[in-house]
Protein backbone atom coordinates (compact mmCIF):
# COMPACT_ATOMS: atom_id res chain seq x y z
CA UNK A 1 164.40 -67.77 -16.28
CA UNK A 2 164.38 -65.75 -13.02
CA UNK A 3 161.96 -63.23 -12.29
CA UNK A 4 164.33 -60.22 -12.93
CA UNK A 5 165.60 -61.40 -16.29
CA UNK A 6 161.87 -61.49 -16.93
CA UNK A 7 161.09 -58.55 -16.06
CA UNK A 8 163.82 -56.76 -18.26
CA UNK A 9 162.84 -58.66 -20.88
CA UNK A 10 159.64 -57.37 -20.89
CA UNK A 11 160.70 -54.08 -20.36
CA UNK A 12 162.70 -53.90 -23.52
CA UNK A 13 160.00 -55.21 -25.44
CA UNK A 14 157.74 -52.43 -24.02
CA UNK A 15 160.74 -50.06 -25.19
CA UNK A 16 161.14 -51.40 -28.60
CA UNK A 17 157.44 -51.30 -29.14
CA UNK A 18 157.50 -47.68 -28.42
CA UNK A 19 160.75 -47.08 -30.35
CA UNK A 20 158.82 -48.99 -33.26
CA UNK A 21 155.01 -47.33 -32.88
CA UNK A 22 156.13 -43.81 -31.37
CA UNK A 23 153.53 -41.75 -32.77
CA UNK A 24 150.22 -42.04 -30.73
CA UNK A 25 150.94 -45.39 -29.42
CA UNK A 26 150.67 -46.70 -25.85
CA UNK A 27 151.61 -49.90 -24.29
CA UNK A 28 148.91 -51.79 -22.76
CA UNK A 29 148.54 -54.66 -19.89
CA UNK A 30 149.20 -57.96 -20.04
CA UNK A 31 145.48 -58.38 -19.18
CA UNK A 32 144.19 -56.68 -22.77
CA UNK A 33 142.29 -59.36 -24.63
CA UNK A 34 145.08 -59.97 -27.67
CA UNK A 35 147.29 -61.23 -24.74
CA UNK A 36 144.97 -64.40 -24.49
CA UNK A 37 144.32 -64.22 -28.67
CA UNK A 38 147.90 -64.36 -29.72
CA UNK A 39 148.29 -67.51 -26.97
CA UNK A 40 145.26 -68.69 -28.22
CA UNK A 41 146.19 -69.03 -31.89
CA UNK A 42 150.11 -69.74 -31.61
CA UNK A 43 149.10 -72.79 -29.59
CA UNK A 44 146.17 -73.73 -32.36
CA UNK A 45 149.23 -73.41 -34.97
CA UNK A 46 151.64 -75.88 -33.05
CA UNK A 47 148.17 -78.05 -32.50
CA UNK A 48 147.32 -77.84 -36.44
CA UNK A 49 143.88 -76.83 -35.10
CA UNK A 50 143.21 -74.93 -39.05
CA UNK A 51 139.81 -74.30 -38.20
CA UNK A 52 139.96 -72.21 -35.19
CA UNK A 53 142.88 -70.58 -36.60
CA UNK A 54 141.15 -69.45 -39.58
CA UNK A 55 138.56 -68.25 -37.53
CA UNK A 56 140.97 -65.56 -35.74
CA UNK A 57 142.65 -64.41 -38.79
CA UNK A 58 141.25 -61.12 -40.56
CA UNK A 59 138.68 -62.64 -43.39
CA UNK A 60 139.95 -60.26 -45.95
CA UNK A 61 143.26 -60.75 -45.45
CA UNK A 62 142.46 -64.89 -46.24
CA UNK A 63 140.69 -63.71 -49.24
CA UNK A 64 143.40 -61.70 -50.52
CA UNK A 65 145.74 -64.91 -49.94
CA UNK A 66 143.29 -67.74 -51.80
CA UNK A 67 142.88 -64.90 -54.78
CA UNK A 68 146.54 -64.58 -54.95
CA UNK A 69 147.04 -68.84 -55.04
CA UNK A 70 144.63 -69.33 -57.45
CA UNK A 71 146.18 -66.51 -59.74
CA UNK A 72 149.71 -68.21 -59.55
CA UNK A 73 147.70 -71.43 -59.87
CA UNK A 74 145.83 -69.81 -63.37
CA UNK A 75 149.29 -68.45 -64.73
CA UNK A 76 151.45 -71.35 -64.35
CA UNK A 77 153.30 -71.51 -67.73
CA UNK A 78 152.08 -75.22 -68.79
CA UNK A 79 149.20 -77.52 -67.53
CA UNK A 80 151.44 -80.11 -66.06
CA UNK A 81 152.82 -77.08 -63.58
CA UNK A 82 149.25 -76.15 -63.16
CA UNK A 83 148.59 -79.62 -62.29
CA UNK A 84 151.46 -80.23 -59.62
CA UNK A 85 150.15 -77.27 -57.83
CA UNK A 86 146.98 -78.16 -57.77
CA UNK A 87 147.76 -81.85 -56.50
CA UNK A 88 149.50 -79.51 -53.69
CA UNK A 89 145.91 -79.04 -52.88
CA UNK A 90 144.26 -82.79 -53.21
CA UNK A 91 142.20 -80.93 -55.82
CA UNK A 92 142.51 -81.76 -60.00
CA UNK A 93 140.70 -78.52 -60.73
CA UNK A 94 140.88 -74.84 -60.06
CA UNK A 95 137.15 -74.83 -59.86
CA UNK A 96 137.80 -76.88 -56.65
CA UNK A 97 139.70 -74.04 -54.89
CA UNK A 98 137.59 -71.54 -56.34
CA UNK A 99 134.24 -72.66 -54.31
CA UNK A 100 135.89 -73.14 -50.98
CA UNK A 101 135.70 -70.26 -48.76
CA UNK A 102 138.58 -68.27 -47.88
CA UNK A 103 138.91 -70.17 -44.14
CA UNK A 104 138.30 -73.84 -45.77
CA UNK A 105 141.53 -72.47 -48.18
CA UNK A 106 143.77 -71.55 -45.39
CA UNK A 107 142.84 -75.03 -43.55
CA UNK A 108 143.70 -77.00 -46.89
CA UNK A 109 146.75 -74.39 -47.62
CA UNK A 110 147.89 -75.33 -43.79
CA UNK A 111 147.44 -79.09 -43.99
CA UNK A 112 149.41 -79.26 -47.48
CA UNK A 113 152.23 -77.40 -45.81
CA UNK A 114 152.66 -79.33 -42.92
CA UNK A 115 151.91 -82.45 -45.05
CA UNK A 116 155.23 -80.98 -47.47
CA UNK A 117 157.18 -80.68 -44.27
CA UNK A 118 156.33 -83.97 -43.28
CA UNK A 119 157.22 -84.24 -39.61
CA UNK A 120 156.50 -87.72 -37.76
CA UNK A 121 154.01 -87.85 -34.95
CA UNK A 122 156.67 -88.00 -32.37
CA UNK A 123 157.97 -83.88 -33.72
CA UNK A 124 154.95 -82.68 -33.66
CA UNK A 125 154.10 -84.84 -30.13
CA UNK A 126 157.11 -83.02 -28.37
CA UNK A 127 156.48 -79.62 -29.96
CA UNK A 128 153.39 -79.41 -28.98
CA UNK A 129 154.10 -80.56 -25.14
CA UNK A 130 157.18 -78.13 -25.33
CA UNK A 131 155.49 -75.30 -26.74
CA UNK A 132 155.66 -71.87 -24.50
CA UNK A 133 154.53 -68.51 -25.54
CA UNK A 134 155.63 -65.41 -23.66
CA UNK A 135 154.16 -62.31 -24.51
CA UNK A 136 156.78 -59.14 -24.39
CA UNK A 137 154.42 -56.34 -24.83
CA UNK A 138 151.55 -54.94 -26.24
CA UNK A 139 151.29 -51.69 -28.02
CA UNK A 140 147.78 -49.98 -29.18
CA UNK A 141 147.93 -47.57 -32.29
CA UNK A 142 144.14 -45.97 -30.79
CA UNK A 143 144.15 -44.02 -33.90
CA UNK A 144 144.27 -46.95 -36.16
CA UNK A 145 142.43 -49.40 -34.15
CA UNK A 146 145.20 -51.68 -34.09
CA UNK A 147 147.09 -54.10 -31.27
CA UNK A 148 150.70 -55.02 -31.98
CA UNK A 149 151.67 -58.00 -29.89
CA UNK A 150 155.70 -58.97 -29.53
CA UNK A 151 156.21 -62.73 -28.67
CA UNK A 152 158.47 -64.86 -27.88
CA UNK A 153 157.71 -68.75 -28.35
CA UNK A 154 159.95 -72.04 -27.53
CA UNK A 155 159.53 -75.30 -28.49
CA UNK A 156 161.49 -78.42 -29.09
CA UNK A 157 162.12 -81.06 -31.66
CA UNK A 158 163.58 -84.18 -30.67
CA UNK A 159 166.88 -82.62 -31.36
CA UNK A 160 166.47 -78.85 -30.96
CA UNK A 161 164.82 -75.81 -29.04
CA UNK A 162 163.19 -73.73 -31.35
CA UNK A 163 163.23 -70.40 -30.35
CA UNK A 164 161.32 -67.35 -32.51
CA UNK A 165 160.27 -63.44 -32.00
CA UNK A 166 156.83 -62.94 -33.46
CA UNK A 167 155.23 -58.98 -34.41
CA UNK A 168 151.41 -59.81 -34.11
CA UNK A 169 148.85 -57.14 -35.31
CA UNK A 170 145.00 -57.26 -34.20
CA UNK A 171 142.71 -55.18 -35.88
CA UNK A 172 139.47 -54.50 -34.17
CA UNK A 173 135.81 -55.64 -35.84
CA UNK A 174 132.96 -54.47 -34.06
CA UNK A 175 133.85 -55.95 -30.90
CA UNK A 176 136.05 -58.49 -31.77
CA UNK A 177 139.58 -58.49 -32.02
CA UNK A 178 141.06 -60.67 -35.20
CA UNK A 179 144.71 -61.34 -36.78
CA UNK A 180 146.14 -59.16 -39.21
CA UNK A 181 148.43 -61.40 -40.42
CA UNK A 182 149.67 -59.18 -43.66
CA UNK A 183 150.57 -55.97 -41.57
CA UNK A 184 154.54 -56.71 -41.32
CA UNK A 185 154.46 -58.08 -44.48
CA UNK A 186 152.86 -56.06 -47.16
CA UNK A 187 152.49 -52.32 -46.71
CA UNK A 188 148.53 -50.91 -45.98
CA UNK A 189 147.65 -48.79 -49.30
CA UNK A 190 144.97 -46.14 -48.68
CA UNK A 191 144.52 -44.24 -51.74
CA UNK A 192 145.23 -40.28 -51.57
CA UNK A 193 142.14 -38.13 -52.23
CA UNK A 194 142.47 -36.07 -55.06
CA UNK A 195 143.06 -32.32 -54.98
């Protein structure tokens, strides 16, 4: 990719960003510290490195996710459906799930997903040598304390490029920057106060 088509690459994504956060957002540099996170933990996905993962993802949000689970999990309609989920897991009993914290749930959610997709050595071999992340833009919402990141990642199979646009949101606790990984997904809910 030359330098130029680079260039207006990123200045599109600096546009959109704006277009998409107009209201008291700013773009930022490419040397802001969720530049490095977002690289960070898109290469720990293509690696399957769960733990570290977990470790830059918003703890609530992984809460919220393991509650939700084990509620489907609870209200499947028979035990033999209950059971099949749960084998999902490696576990034979909700109880199991339960104890785990919400990072040891992602890693187990993560390795039974992967497991399910079941792609050789040699995929995930050439995916991860493959593998490049290029970060478009960042955009700070001050007033919010967040970071939206927009990236672009590439990466091949042994019989495709795989090419995706990410939305990445950081939120900011205490002095360290983690994952929001349910902001483009499920709207934020702050009850109104009352008259």
């Amino acid at each position: 990719m030359s330098a130029l088509h680079s260039s207006s690459i990123r200045l599109l994504a600096a546009a959109f960003l704006v277009a998409f956060f107009p209201l008291n957002a700013a773009p930022l540099s490419e040397d802001h510290p969720c530049a490095a996170l977002v690289r960070k933990y898109l290469t720990c996905v293509v690696n399957q490195d769960w733990k570290t993962a977990a470790s830059m993802l918003e703890a609530e949000s992984l809460e919220r996710k393991q509650k939700e689970t084990i509620s489907i999990i609870k209200s499947a309609p028979t035990m033999s459906e209950e059971a099949a989920m749960l084998e999902r897991f490696a576990v034979s009993d909700i109880r199991d799930l339960e104890k785990l914290t919400p990072q040891q749930f992602y890693i187990i959610d993560r390795e039974a997903w992967h497991k399910r997709l079941n792609a050789g050595d040699e995929v995930t071999k050439r995916k991860q040598k493959t593998l490049k992340i290029d970060v478009l833009g960042l955009v700070e919402e001050k007033e919010k304390g967040f970071v939206h990141a927009t990236v672009r990642t590439s990466q091949e199979t042994l019989t495709d490029r795989i090419e995706e646009l990410f939305l990445i949101s950081f939120i900011k606790a205490g002095d360290q920057w983690t994952i929001s990984p349910e902001m483009k997904d499920r709207p934020i809910i702050t009850p109104l106060k009352a008259n």
